[in-house]
Protein backbone atom coordinates (compact mmCIF):
# COMPACT_ATOMS: atom_id res chain seq x y z
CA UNK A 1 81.38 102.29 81.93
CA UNK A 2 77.54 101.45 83.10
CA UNK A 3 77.33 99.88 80.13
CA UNK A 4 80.03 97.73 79.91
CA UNK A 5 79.22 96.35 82.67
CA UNK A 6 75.63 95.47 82.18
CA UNK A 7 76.92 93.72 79.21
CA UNK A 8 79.46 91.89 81.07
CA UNK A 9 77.18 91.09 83.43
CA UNK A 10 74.34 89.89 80.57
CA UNK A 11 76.97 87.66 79.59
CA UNK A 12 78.05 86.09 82.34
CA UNK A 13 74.37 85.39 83.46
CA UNK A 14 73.79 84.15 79.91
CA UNK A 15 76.26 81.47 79.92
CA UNK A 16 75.59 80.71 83.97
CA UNK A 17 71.83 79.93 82.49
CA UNK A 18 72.90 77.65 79.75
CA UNK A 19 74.08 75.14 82.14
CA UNK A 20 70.60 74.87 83.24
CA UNK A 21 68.68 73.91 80.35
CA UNK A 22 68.11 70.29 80.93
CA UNK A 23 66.55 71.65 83.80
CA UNK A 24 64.07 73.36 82.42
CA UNK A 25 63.42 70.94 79.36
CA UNK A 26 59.68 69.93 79.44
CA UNK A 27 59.06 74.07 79.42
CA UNK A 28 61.48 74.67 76.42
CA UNK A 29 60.00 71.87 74.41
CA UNK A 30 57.16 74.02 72.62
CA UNK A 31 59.70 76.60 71.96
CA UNK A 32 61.95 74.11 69.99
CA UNK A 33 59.16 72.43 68.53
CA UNK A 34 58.41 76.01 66.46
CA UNK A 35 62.31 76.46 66.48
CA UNK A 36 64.35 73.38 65.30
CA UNK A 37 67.30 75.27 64.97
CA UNK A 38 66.96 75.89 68.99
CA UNK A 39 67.35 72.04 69.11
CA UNK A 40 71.14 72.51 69.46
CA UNK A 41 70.87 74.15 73.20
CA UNK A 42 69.64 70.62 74.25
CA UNK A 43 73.52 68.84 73.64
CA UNK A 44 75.66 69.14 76.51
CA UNK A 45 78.31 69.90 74.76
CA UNK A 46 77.65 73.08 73.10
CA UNK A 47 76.30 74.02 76.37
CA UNK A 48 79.42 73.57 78.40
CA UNK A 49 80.84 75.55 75.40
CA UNK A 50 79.00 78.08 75.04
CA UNK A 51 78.63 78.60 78.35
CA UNK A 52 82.16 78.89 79.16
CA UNK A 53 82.67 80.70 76.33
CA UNK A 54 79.76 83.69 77.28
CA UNK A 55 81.39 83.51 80.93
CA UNK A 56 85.16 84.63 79.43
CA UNK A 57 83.60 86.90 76.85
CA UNK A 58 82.11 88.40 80.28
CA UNK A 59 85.04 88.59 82.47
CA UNK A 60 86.51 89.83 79.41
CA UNK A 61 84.31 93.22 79.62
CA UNK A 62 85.44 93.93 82.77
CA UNK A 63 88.93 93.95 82.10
């Protein structure tokens, strides 16, 4: 039960923090310079996406 909702709540805090990343660009920039494949957490849309898609997955666990 503990569990589930730690993971809930990892999830929901997960996709809360997406919507922040332009925020936080100039300190992610090294990061996706080593990762190009992290490039993809920089376009808007996949954030909204994900985001709201981490935030039902979330809500979800505590069902």
């Amino acid at each position: 039960m503990i569990l589930r909702y730690l993971a809930a709540a990892l999830l929901i805090g997960a996709g809360v923090a997406l919507q922040f990343v332009p925020l936080y660009r100039a300190r992610l920039a090294p990061l996706i310079a080593r990762r190009p494949w992290l490039r993809i957490i920089e376009w808007r849309l996949v954030q909204i996406a994900a985001g709201f898609g981490l935030v039902a997955l979330g809500i979800d666990c505590l069902r």
